[in-house]
Protein backbone atom coordinates (compact mmCIF):
# COMPACT_ATOMS: atom_id res chain seq x y z
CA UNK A 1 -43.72 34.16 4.15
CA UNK A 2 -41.80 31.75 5.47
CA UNK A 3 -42.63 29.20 8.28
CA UNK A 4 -41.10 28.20 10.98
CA UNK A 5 -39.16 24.94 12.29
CA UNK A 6 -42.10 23.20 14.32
CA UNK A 7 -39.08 22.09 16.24
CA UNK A 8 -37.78 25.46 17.32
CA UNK A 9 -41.62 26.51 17.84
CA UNK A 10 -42.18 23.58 20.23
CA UNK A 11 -38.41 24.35 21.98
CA UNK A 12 -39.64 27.95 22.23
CA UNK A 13 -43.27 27.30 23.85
CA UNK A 14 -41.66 24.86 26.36
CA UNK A 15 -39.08 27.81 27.15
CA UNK A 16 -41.80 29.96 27.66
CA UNK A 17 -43.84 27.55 29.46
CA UNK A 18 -41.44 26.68 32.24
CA UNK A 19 -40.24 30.42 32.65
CA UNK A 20 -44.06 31.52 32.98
CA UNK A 21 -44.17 28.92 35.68
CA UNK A 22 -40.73 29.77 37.82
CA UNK A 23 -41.70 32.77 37.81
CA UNK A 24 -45.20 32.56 39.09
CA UNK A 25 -43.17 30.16 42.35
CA UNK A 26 -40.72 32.63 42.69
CA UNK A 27 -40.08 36.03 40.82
CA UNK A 28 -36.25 37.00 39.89
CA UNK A 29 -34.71 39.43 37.76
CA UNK A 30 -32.92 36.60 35.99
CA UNK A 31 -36.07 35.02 34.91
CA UNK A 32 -37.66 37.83 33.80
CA UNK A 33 -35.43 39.08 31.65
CA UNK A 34 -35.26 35.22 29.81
CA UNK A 35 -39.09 35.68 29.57
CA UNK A 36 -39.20 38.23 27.80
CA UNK A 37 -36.44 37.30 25.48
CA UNK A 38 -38.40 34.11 24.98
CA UNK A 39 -41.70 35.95 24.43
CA UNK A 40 -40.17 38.67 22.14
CA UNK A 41 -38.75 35.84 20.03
CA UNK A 42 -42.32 34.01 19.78
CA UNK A 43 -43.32 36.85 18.55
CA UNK A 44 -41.34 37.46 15.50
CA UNK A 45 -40.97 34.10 15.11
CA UNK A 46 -45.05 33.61 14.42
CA UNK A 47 -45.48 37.45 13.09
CA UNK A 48 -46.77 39.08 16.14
CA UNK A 49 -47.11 42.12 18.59
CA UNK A 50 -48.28 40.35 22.01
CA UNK A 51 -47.08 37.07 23.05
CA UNK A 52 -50.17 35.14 23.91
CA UNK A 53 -51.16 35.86 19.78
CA UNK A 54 -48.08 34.19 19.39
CA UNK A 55 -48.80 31.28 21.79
CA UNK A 56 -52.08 30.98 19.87
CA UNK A 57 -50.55 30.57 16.65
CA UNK A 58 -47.41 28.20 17.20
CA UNK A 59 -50.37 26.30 19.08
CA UNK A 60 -51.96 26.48 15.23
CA UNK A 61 -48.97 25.62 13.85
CA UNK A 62 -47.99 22.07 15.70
CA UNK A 63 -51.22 21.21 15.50
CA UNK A 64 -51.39 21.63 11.69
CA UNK A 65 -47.80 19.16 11.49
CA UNK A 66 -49.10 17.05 13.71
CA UNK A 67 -52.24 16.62 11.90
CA UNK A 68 -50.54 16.05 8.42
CA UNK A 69 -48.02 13.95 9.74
CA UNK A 70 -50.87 11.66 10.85
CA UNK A 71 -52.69 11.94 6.87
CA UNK A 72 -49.23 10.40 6.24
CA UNK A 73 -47.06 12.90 4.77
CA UNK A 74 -43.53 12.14 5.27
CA UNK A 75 -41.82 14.40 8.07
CA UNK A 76 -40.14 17.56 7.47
CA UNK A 77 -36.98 16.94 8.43
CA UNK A 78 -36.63 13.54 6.17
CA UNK A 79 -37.43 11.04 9.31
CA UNK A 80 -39.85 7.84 8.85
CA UNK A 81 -41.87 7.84 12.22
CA UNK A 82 -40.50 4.44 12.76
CA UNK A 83 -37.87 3.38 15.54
CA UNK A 84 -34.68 2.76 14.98
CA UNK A 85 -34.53 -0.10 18.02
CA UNK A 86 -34.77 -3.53 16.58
């Protein structure tokens, strides 16, 4: 199975996030419909029927790269960690 970007997880989860939460202020057709494109794609992103399994496992998921990033593996996408500022 393949995984997922951890980038396009974490893109996807703050989607979701900030939809959830304009449209708890304020509900509109607009952000409905984005809500549930977001969820739906959470969901067959992580391998999924119901969004907050999905939520659950992306969770997993960062928290697994973020962990082995920290043991010191180098990062997916080729980057050192270190700033480029000098």
């Amino acid at each position: 199975m393949l995984e997922p970007d951890p980038k396009v997880v974490r893109k996807l989860l703050t989607r979701y996030a900030s939809l959830r939460i304009a449209q708890a202020e304020r509900e509109r057709p607009e952000t409905a419909r984005e809500l549930a494109d977001v969820s739906y794609t959470l969901c067959v992103m992580m391998a999924t029927t119901a969004v907050h399994d999905a939520v659950a496992k992306a969770d997993a998921l960062l928290l697994a790269k973020g962990r082995a990033q920290e043991a010191g593996s180098p990062a997916p996408d080729g980057e050192s960690g270190l700033s480029l500022a000098v």
